[in-house]
C-alpha atoms as a PDB file:
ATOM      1  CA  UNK A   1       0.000   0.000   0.000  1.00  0.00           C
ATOM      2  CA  UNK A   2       1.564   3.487  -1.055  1.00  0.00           C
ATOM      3  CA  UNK A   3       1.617   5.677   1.272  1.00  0.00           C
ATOM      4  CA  UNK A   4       0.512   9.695   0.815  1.00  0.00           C
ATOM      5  CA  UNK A   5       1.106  12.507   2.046  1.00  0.00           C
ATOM      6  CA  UNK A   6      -2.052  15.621   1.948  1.00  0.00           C
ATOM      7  CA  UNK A   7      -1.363  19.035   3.153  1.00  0.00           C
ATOM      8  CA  UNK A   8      -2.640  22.480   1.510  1.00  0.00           C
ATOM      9  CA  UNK A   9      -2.773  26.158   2.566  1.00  0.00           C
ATOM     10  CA  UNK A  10      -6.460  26.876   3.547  1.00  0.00           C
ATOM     11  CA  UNK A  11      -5.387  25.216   6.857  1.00  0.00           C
ATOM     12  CA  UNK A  12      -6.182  21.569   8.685  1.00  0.00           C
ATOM     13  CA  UNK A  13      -9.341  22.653   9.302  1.00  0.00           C
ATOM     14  CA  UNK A  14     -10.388  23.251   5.020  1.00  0.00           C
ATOM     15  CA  UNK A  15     -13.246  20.960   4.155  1.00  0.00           C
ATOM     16  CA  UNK A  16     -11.243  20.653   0.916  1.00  0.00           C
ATOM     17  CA  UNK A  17      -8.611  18.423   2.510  1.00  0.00           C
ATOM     18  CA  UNK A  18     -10.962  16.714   4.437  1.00  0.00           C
ATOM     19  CA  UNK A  19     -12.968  15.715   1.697  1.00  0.00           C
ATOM     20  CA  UNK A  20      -9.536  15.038  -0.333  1.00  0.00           C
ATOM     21  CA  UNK A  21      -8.425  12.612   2.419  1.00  0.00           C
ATOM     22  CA  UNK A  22     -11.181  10.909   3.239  1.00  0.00           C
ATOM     23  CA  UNK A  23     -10.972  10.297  -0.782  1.00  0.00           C
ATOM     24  CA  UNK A  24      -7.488   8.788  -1.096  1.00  0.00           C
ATOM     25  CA  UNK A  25      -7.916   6.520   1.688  1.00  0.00           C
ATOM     26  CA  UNK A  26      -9.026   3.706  -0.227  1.00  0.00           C
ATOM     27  CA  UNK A  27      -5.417   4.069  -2.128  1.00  0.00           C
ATOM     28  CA  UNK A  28      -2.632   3.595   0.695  1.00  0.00           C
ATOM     29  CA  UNK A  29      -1.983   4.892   4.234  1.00  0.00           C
ATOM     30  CA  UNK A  30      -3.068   8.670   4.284  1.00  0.00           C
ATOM     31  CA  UNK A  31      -1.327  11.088   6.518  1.00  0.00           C
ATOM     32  CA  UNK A  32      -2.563  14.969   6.736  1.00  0.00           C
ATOM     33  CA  UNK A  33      -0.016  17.027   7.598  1.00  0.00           C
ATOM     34  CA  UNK A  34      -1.058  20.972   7.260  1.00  0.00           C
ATOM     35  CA  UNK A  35      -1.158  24.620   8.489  1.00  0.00           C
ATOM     36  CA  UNK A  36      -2.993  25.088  12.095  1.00  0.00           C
ATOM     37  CA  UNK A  37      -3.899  28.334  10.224  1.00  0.00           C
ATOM     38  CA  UNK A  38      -4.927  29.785   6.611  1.00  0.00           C
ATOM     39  CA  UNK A  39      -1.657  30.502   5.085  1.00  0.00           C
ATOM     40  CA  UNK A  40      -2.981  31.247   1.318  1.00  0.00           C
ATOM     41  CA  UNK A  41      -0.414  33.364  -0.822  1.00  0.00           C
ATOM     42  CA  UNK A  42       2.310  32.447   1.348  1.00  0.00           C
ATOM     43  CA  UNK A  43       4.075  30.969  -1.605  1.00  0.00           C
ATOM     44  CA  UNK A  44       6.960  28.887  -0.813  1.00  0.00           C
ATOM     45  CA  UNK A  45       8.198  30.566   2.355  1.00  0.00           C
ATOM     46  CA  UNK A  46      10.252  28.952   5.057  1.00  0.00           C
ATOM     47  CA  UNK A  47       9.722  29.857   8.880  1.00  0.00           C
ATOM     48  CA  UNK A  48      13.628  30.346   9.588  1.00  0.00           C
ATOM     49  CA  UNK A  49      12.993  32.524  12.327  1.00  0.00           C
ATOM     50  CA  UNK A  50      10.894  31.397  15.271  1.00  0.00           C
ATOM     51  CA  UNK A  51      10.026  27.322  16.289  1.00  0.00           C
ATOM     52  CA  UNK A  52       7.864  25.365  14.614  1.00  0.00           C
ATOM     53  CA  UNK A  53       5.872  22.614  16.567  1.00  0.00           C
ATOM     54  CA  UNK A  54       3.441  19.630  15.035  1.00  0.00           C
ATOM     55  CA  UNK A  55       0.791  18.609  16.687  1.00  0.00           C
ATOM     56  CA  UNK A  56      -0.855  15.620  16.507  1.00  0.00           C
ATOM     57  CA  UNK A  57      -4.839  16.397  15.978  1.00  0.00           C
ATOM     58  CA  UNK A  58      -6.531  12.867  14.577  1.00  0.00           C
ATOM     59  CA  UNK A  59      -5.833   9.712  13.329  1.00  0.00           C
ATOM     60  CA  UNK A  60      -2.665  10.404  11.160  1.00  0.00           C
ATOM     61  CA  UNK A  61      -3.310  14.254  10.973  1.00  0.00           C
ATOM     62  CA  UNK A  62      -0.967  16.945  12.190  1.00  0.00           C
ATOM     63  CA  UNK A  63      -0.817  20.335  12.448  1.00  0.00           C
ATOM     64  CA  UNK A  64       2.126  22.576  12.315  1.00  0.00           C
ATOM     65  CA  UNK A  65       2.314  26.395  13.097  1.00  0.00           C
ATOM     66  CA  UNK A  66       3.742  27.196  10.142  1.00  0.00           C
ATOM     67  CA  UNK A  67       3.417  27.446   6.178  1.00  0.00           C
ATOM     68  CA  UNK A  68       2.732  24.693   3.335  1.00  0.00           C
ATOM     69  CA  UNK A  69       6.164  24.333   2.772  1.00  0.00           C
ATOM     70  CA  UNK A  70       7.008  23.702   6.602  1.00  0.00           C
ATOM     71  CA  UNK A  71       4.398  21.276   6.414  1.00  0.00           C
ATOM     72  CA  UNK A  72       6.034  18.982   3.678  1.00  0.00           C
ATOM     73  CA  UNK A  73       9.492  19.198   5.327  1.00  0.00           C
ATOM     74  CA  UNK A  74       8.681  18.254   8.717  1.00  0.00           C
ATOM     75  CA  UNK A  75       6.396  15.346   7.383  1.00  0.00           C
ATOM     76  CA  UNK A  76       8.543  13.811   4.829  1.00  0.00           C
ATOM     77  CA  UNK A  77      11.759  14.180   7.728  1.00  0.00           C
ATOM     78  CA  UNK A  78       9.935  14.028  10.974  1.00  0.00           C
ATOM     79  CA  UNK A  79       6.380  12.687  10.717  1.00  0.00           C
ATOM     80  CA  UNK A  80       5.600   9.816   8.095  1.00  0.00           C
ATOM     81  CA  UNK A  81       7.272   6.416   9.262  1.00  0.00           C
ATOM     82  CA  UNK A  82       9.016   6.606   5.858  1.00  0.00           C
ATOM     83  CA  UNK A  83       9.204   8.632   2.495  1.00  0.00           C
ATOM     84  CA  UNK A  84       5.854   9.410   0.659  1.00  0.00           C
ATOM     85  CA  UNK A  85       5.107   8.070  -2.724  1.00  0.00           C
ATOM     86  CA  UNK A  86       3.271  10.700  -3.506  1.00  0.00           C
ATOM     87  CA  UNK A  87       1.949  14.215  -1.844  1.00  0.00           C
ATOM     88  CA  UNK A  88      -1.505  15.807  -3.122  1.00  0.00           C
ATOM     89  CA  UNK A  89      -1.897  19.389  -1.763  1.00  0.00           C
ATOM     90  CA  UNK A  90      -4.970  20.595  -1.560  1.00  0.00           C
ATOM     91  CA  UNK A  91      -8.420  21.324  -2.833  1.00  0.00           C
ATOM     92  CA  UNK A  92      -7.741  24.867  -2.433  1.00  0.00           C
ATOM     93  CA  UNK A  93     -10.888  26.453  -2.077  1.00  0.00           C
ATOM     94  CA  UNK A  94     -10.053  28.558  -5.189  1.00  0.00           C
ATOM     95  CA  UNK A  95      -8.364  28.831  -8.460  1.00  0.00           C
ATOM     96  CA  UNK A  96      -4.450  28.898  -9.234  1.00  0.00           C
ATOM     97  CA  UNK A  97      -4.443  29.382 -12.859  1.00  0.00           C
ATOM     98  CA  UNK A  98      -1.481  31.776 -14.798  1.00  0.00           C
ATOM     99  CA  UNK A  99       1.124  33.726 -12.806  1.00  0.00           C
ATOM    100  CA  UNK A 100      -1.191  32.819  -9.459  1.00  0.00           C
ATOM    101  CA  UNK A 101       0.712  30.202  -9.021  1.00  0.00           C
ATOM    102  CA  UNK A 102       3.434  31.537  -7.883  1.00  0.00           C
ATOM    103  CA  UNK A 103       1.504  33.035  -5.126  1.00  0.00           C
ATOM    104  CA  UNK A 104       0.171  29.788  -4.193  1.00  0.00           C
ATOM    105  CA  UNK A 105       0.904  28.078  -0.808  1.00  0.00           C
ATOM    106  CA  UNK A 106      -0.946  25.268  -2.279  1.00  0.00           C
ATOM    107  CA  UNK A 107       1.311  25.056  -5.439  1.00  0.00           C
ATOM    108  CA  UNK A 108       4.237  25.524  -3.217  1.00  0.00           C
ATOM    109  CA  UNK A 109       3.768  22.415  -1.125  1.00  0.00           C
ATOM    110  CA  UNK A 110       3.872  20.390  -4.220  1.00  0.00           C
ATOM    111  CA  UNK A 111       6.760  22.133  -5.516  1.00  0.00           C
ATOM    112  CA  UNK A 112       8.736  20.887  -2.224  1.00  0.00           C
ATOM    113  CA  UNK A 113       7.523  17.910  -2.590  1.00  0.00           C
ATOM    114  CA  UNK A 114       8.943  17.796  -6.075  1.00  0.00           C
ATOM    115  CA  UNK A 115      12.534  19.195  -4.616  1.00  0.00           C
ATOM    116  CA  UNK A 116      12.756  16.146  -1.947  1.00  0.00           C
ATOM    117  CA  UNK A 117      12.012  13.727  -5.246  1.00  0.00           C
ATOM    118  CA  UNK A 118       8.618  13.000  -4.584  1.00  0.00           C
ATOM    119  CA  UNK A 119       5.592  13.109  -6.748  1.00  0.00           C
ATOM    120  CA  UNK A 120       3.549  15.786  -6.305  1.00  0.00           C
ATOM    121  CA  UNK A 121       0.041  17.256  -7.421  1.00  0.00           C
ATOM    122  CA  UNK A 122      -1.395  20.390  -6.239  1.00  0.00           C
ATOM    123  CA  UNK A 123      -5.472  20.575  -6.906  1.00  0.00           C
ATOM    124  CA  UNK A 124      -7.915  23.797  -6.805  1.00  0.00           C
ATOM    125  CA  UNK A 125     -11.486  24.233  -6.974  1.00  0.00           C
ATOM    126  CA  UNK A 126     -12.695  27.515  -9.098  1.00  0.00           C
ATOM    127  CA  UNK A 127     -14.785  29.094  -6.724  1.00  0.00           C
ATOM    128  CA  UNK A 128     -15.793  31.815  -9.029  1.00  0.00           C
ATOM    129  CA  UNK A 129     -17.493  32.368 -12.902  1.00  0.00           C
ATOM    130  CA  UNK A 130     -14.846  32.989 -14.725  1.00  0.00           C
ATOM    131  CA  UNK A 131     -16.789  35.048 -17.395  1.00  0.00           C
ATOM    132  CA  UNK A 132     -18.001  37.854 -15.303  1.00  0.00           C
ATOM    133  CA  UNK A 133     -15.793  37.228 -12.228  1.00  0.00           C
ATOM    134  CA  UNK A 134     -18.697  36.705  -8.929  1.00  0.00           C
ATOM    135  CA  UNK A 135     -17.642  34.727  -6.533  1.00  0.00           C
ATOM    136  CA  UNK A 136     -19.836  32.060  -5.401  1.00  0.00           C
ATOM    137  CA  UNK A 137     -18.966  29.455  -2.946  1.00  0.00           C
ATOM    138  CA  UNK A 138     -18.413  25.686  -3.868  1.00  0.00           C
ATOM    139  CA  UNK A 139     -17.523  23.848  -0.858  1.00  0.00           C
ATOM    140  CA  UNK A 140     -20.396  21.235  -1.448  1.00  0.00           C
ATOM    141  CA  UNK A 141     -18.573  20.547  -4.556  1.00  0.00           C
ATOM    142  CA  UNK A 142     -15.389  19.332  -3.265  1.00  0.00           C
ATOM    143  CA  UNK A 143     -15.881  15.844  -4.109  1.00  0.00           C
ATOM    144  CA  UNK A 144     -15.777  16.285  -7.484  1.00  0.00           C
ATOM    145  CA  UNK A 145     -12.609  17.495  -7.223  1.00  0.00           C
ATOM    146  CA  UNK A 146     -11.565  14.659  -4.892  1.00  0.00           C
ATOM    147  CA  UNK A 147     -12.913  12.256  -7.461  1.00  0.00           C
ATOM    148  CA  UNK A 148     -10.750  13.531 -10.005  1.00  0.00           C
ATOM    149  CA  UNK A 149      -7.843  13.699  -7.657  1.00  0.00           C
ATOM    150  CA  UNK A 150      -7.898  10.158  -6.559  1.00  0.00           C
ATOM    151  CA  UNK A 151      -8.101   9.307 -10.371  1.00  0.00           C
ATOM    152  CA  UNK A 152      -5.025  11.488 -11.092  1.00  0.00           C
ATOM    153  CA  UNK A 153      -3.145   9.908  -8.011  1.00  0.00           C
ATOM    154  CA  UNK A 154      -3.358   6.248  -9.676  1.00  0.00           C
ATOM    155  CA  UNK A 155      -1.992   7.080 -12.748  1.00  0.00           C
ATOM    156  CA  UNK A 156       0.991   9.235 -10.942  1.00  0.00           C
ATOM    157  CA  UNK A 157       1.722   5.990  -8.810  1.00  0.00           C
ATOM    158  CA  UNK A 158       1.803   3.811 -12.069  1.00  0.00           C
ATOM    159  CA  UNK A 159       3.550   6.465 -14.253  1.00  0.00           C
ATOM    160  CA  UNK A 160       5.292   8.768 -11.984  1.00  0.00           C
ATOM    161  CA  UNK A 161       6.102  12.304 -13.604  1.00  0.00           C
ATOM    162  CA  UNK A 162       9.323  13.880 -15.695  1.00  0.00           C
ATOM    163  CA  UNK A 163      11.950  14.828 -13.311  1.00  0.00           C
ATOM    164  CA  UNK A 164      11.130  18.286 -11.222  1.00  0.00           C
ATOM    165  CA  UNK A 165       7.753  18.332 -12.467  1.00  0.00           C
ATOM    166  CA  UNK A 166       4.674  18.867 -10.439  1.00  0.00           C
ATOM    167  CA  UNK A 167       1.024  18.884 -12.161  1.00  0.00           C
ATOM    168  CA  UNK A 168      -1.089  22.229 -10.608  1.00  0.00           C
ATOM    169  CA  UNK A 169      -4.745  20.650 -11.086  1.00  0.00           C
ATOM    170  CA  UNK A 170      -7.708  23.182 -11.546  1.00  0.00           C
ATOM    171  CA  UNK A 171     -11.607  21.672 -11.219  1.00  0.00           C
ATOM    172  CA  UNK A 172     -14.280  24.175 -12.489  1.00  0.00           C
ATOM    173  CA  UNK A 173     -17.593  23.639 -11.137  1.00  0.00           C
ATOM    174  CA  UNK A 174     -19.293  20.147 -11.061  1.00  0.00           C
ATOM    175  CA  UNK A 175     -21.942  20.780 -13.674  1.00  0.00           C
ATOM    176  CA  UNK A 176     -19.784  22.653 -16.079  1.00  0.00           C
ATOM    177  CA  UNK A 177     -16.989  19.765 -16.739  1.00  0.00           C
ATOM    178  CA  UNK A 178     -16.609  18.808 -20.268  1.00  0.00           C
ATOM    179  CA  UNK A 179     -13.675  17.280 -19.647  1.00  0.00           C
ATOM    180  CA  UNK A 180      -9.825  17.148 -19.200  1.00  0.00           C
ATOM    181  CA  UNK A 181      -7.374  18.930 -21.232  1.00  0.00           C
ATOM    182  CA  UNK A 182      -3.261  18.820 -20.756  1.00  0.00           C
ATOM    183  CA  UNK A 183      -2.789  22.789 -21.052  1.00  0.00           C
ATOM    184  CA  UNK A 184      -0.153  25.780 -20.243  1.00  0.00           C
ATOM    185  CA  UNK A 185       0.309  28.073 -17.775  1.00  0.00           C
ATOM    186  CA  UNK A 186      -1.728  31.253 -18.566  1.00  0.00           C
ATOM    187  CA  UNK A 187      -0.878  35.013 -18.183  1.00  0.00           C
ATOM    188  CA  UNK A 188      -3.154  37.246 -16.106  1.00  0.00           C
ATOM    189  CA  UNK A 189      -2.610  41.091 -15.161  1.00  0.00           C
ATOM    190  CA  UNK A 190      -4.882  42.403 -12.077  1.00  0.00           C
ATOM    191  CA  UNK A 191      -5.912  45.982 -12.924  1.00  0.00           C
ATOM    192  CA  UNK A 192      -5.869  48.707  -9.566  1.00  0.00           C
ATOM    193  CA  UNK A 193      -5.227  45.398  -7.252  1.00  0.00           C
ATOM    194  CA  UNK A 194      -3.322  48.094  -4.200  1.00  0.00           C
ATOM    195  CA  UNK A 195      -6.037  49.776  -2.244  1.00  0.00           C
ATOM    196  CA  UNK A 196      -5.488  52.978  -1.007  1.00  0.00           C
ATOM    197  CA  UNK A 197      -7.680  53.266   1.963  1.00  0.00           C
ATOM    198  CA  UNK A 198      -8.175  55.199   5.518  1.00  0.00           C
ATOM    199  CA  UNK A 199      -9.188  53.935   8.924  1.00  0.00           C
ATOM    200  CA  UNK A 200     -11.332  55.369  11.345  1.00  0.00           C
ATOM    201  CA  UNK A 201      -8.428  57.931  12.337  1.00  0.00           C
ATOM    202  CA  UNK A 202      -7.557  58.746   9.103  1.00  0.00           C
ATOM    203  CA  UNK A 203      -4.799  57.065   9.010  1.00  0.00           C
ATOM    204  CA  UNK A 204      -4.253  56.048   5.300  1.00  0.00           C
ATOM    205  CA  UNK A 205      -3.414  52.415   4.791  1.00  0.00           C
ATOM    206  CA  UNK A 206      -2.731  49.753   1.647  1.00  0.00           C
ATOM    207  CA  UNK A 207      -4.929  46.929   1.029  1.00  0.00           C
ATOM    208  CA  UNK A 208      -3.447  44.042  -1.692  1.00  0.00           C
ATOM    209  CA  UNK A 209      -6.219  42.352  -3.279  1.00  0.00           C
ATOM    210  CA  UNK A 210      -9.638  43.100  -5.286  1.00  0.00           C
ATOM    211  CA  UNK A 211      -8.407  44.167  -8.547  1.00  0.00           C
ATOM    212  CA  UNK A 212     -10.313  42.497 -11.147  1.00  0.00           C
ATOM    213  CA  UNK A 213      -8.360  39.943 -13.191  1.00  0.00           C
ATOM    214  CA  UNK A 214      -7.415  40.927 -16.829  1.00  0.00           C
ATOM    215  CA  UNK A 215      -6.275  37.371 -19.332  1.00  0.00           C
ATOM    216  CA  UNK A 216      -3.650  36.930 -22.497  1.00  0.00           C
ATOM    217  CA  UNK A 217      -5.724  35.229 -25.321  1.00  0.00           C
ATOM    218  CA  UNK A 218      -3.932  32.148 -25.613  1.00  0.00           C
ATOM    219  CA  UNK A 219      -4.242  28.401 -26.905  1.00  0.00           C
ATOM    220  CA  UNK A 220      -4.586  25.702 -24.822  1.00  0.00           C
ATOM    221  CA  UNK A 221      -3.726  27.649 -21.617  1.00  0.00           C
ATOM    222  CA  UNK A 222      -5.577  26.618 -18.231  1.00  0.00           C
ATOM    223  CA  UNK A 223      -7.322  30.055 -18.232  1.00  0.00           C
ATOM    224  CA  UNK A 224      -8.997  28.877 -21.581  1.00  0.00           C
ATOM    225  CA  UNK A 225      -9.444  25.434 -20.190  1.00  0.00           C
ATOM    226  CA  UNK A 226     -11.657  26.155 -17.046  1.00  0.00           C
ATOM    227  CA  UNK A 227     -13.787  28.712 -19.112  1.00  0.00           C
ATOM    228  CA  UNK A 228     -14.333  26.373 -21.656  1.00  0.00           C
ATOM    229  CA  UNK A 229     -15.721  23.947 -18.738  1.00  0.00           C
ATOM    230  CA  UNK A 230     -12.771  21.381 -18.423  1.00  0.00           C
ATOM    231  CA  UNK A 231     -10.444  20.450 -16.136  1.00  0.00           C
ATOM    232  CA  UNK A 232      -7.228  21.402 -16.424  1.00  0.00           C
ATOM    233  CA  UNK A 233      -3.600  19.968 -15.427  1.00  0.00           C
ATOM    234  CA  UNK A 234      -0.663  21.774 -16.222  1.00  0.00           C
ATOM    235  CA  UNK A 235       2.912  20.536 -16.061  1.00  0.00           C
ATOM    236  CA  UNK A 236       5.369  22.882 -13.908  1.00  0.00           C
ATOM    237  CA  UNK A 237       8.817  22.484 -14.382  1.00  0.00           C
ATOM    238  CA  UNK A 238      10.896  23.566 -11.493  1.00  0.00           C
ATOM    239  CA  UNK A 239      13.773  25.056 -13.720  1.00  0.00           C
ATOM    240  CA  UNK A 240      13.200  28.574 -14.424  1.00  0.00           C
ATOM    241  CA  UNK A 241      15.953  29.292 -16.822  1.00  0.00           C
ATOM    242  CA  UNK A 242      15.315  30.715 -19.715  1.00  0.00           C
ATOM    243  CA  UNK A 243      17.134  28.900 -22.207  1.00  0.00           C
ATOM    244  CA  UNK A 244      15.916  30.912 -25.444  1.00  0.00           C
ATOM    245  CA  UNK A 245      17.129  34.291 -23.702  1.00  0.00           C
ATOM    246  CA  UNK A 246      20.416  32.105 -22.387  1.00  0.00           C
ATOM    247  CA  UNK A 247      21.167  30.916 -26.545  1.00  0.00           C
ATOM    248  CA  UNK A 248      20.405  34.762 -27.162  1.00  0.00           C
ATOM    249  CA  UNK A 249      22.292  36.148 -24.610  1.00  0.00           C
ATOM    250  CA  UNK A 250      24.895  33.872 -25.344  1.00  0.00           C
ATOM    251  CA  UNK A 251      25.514  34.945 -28.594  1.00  0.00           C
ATOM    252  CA  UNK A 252      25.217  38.470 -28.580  1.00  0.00           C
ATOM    253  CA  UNK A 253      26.031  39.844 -25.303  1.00  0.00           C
ATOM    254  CA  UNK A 254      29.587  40.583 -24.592  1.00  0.00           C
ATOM    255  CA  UNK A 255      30.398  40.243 -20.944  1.00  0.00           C
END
């Protein structure tokens, strides 16, 4: 029986990776390892600076006081009787399509995963219409994306994936799936996403978040794919060299 490893960034608490658990079970020996807190759009930071402590909270389920990526090391060195064959973070109660990923706590715990050399996925559930941008909530609809999930963690187990690759996962809503498509990391560009605001002094103060979300046309990008109603999965390689600008750079720079 493989054994698996679940964390995410919406915290221990998430429906999402109760639901995804409870889901995988039937594949291996399940351990939860994940933030005591909500630590969305942490990325993939690394508490350096203060201690971190797990706490066991269920049956194979931890906590730690720290972020995604905290959670991954101290399972995979300190936790799990022995290396994971595979790590699912998630369902993120939300999106991480285009350069959102790199914000992603979510997408970050699969991406260590991926560093300590094992396979990892990373799954989100749109939680909002894509053509007009309202935000409804979805959390009934988790299993869907748990279904899918457990379906993508049998073929990783037979397969396994290229070499520092992770697959970031995005489920639109139950009704709307047409189907899966392999697809690209999209480009998006928030417009007025800094809010300049005052509180009740007067005091003026900066709030990140709220701009609405502008897309790049593009083919077969993940963007495209959740509008169009499918599910998309889109390869990350961990390398982020550009070799086009290196040949180019290469040959006409003189340094």
């Amino acid at each position: 029986m493989p054994t698996i490893l679940v964390t995410n960034d919406d915290g221990i608490a998430s429906p999402g990776i109760k639901v995804l658990a409870k889901t995988l079970r039937s594949l291996g020996d399940v351990y939860v390892v994940a933030p005591e807190t909500e630590q969305s759009a942490v990325a993939h930071a690394l508490t350096l600076h203060r201690p971190l402590r797990s706490e066991r909270v269920g049956n194979y389920t931890y906590c730690v006081n720290g972020t995604p990526t905290d959670c991954v090391i101290i399972a995979v060195s300190k936790v799990l009787p022995q290396k994971p064959d595979i790590i699912v973070s998630g369902i993120n109660n939300g999106e991480n399509l285009g350069d959102d990923i790199t914000y992603s706590g979510t997408v970050a715990a699969a991406m260590e995963g991926t560093l300590l050399g094992v396979p990892s996925i990373a799954v989100s559930l749109v939680r909002k219409n894509q053509n007009n941008g309202a935000y409804r909530m979805v959390a009934s609809k988790f299993q869907t994306a748990a279904d899918f999930a457990r379906e993508l963690t049998v073929k990783v187990l037979d397969r396994g994936l290229p070499d520092d690759t992770l697959l970031n996962v995005n489920v639109p809503k139950s009704r709307q799936i047409k189907g899966v498509k392999i697809t690209k990391q999209g480009k998006i560009i928030y417009d007025n996403s800094i809010q300049d605001l005052s509180d009740p002094r007067g005091r003026e103060y900066y709030w990140i978040g709220g701009g609405l979300p502008q897309w790049e046309s593009g083919e077969n990008t993940d963007f495209e794919a959740i509008r169009g109603g499918y599910i998309s999965i889109t390869p990350v390689h961990l390398d982020l060299t550009n070799y086009e600008a290196l040949k180019y750079m290469e040959e006409n720079w003189e340094i």
